[in-house]
PDB file of N, CA and C in Angstrom:
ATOM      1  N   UNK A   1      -4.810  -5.332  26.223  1.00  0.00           N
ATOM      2  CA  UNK A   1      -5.380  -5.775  24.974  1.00  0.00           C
ATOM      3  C   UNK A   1      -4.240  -6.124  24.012  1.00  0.00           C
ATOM      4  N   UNK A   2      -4.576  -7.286  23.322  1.00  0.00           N
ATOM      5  CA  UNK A   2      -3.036  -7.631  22.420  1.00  0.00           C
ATOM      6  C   UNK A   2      -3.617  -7.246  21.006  1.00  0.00           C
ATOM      7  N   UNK A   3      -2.397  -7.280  20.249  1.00  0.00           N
ATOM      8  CA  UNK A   3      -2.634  -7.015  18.739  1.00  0.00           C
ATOM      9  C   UNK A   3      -3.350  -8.316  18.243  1.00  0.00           C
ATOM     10  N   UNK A   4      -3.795  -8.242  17.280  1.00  0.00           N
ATOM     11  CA  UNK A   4      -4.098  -8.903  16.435  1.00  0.00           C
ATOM     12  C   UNK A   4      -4.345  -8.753  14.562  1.00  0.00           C
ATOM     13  N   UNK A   5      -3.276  -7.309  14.443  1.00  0.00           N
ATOM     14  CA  UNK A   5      -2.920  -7.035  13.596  1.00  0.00           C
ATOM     15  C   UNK A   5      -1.960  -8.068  12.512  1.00  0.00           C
ATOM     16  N   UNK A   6      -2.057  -7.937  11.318  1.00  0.00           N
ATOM     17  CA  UNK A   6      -0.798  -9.022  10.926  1.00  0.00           C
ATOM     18  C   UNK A   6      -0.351  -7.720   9.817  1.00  0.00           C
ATOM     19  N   UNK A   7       1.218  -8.358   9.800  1.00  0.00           N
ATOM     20  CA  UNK A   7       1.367  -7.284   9.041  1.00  0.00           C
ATOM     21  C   UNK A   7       2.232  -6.348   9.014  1.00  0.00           C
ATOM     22  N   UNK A   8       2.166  -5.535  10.322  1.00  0.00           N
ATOM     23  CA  UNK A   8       2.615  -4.269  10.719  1.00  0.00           C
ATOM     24  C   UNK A   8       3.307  -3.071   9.845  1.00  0.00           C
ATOM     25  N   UNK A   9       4.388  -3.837   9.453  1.00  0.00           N
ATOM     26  CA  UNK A   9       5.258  -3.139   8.610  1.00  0.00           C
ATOM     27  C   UNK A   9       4.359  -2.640   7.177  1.00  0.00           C
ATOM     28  N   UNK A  10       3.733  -3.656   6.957  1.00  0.00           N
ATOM     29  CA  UNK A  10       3.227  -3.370   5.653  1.00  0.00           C
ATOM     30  C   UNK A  10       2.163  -1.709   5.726  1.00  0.00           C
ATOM     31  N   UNK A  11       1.000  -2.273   6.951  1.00  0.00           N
ATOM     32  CA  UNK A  11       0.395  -1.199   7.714  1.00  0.00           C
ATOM     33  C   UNK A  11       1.386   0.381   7.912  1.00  0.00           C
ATOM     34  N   UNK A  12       2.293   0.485   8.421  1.00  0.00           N
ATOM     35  CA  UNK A  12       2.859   1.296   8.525  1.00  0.00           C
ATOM     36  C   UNK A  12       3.419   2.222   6.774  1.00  0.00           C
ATOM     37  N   UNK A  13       3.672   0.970   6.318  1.00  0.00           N
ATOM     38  CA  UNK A  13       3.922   1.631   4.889  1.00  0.00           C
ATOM     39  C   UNK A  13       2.441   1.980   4.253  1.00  0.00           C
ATOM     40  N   UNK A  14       1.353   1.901   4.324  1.00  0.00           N
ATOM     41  CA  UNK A  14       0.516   2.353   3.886  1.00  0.00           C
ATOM     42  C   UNK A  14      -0.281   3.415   4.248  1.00  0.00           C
ATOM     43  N   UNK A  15       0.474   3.374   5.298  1.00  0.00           N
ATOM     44  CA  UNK A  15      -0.191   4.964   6.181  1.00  0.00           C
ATOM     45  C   UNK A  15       1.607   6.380   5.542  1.00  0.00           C
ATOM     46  N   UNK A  16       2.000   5.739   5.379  1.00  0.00           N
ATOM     47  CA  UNK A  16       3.266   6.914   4.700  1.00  0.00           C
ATOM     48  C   UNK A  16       3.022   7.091   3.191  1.00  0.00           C
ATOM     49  N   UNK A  17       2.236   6.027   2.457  1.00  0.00           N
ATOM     50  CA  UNK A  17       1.989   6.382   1.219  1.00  0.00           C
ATOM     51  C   UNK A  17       0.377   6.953   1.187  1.00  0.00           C
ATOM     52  N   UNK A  18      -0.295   6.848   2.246  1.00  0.00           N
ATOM     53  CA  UNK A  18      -1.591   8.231   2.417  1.00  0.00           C
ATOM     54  C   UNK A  18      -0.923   9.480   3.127  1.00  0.00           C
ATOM     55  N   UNK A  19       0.106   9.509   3.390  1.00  0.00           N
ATOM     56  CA  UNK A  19       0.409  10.836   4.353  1.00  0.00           C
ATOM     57  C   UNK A  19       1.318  11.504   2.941  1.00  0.00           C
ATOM     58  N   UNK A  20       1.830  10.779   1.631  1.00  0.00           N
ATOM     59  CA  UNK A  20       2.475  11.164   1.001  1.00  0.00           C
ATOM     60  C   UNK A  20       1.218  11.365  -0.606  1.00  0.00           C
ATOM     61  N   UNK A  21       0.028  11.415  -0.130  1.00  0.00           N
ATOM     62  CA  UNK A  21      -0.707  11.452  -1.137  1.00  0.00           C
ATOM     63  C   UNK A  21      -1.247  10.374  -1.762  1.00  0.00           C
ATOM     64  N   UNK A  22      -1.551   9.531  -1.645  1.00  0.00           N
ATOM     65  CA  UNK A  22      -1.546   8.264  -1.933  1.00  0.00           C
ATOM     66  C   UNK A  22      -3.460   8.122  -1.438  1.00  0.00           C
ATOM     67  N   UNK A  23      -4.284   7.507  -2.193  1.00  0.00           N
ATOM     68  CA  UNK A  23      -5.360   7.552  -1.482  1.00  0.00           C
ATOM     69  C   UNK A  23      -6.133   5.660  -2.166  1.00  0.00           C
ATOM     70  N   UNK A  24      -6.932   5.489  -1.181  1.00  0.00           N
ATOM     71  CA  UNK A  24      -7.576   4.278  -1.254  1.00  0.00           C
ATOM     72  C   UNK A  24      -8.576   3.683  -2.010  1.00  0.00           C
ATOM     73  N   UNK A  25      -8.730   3.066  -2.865  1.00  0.00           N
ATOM     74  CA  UNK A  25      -9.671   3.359  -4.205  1.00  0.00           C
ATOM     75  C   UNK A  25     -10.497   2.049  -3.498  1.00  0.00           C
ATOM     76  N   UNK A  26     -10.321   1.118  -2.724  1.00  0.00           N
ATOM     77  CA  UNK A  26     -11.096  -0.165  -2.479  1.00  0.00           C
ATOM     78  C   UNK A  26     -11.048  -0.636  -1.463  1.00  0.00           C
ATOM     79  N   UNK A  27     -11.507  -0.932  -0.577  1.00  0.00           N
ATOM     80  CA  UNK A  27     -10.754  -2.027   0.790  1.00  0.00           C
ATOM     81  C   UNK A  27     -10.616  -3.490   0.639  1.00  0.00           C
ATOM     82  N   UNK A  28     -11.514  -3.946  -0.405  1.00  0.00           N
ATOM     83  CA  UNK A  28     -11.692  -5.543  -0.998  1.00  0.00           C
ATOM     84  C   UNK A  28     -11.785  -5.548  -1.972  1.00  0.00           C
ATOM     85  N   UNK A  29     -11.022  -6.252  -2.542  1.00  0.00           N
ATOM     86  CA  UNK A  29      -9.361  -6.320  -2.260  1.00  0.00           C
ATOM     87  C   UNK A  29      -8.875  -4.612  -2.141  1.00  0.00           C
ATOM     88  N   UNK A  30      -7.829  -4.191  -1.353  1.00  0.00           N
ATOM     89  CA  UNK A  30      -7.513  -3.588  -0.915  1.00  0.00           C
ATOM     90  C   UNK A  30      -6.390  -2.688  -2.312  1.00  0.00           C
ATOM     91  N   UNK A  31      -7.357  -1.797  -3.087  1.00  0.00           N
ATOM     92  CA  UNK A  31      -6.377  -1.365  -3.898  1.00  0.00           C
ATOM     93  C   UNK A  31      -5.866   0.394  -3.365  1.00  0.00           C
ATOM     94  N   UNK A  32      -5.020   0.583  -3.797  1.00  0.00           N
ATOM     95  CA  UNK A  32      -4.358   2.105  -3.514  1.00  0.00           C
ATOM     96  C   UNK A  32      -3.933   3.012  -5.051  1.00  0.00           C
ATOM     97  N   UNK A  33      -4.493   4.033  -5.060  1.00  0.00           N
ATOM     98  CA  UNK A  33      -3.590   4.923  -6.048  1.00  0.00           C
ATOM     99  C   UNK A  33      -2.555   5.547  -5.546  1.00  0.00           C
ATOM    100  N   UNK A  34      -1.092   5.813  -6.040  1.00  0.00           N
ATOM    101  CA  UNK A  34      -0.050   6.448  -5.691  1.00  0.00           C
ATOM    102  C   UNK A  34       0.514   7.088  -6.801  1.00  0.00           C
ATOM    103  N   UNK A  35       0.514   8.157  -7.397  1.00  0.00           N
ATOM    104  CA  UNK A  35       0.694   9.054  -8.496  1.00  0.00           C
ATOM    105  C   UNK A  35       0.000   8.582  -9.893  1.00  0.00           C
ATOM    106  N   UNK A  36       0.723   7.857 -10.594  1.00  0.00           N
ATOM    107  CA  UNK A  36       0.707   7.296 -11.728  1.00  0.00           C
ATOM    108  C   UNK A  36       0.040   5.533 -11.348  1.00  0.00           C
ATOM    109  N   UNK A  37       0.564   4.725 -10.652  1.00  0.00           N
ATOM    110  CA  UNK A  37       0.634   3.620 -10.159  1.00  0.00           C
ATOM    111  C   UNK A  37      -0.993   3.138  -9.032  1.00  0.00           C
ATOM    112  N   UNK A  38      -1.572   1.937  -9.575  1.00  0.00           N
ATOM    113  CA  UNK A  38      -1.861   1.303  -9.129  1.00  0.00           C
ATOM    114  C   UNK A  38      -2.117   0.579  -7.825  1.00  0.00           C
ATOM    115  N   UNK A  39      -1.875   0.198  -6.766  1.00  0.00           N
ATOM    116  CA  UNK A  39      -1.101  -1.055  -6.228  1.00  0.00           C
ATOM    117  C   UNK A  39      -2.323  -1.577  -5.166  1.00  0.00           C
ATOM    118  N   UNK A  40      -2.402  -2.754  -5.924  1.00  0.00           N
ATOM    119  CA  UNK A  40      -3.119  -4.012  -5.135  1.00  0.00           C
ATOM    120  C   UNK A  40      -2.612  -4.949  -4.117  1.00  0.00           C
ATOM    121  N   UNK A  41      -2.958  -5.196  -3.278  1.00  0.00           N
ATOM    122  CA  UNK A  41      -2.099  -6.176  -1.952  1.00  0.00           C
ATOM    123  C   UNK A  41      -2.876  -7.918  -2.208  1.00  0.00           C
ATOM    124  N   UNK A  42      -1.437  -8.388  -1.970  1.00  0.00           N
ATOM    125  CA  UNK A  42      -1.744  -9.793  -2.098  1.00  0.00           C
ATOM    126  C   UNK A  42      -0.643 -10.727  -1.279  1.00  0.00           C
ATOM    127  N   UNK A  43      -1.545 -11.572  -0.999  1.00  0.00           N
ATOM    128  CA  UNK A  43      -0.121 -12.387   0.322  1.00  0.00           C
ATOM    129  C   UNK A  43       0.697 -11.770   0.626  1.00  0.00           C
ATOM    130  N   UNK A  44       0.345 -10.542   1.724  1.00  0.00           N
ATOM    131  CA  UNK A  44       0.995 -10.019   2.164  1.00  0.00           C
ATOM    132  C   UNK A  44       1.800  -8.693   1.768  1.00  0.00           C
ATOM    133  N   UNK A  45       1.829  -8.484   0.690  1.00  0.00           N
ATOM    134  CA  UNK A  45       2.294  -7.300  -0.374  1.00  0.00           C
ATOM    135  C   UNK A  45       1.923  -6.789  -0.996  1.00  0.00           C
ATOM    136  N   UNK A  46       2.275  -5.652  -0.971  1.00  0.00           N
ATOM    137  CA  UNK A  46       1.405  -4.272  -2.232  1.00  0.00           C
ATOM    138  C   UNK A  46       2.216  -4.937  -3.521  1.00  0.00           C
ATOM    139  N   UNK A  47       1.569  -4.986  -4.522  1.00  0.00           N
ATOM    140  CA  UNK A  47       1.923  -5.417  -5.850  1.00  0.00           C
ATOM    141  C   UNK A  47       1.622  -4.116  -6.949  1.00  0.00           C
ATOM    142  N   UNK A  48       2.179  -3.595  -7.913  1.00  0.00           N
ATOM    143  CA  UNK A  48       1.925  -3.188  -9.072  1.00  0.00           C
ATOM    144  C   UNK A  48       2.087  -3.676 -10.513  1.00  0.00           C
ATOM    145  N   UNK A  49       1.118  -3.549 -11.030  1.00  0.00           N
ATOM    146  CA  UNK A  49       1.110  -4.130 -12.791  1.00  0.00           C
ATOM    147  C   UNK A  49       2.018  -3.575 -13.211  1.00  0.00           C
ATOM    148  N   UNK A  50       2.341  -2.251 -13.138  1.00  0.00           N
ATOM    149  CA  UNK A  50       3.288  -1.716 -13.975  1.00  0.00           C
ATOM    150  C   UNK A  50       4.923  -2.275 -13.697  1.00  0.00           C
ATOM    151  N   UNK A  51       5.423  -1.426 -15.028  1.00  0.00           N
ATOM    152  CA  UNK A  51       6.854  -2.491 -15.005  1.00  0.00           C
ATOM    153  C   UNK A  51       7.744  -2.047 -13.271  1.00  0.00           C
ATOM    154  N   UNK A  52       8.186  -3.300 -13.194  1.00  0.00           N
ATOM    155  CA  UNK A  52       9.298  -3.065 -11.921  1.00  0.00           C
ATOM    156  C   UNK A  52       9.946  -1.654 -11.306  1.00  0.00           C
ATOM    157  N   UNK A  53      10.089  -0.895 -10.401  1.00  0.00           N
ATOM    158  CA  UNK A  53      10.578   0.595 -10.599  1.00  0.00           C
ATOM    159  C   UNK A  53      10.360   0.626  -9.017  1.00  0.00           C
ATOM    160  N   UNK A  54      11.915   1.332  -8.185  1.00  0.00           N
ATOM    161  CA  UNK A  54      11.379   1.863  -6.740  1.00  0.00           C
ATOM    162  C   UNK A  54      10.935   2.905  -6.896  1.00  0.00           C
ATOM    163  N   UNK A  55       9.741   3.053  -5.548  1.00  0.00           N
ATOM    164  CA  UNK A  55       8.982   4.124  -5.786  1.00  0.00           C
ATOM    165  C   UNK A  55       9.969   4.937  -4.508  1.00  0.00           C
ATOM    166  N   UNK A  56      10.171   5.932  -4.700  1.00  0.00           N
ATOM    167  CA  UNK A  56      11.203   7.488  -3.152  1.00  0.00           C
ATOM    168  C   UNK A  56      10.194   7.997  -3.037  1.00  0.00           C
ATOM    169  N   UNK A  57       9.941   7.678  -1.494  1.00  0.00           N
ATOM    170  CA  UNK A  57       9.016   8.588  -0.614  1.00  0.00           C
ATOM    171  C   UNK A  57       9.774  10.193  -0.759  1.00  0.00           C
ATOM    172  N   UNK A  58       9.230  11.603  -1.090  1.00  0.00           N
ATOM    173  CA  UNK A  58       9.759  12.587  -0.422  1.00  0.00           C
ATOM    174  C   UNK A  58      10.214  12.637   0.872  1.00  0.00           C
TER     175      UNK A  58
END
């Protein structure tokens, strides 16, 4: 059976920001809470409104 995932990486980062607390507020459009932060996915990328800032996984 082949993938037909697109993505991957992104997938993978969204399963480390639910394993780091992070939980799913929508699937369409696909939004996430992560502490303080927001983050909505769009062409391909999690996006946040708030100002610019890396987020450190523990």
């Amino acid at each position: 059976m082949s993938e037909h995932r697109q993505f991957l990486a992104l997938r993978a980062y969204v399963d480390l920001l639910l394993q780091h607390g992070a939980c799913i507020l929508a699937r369409e459009p696909l939004l996430i809470r992560y502490g303080e932060r927001t983050l909505h996915y769009s062409c391909g990328m999690l996006l946040c409104d708030d100002e610019i800032e890396v987020v450190e996984l523990a």
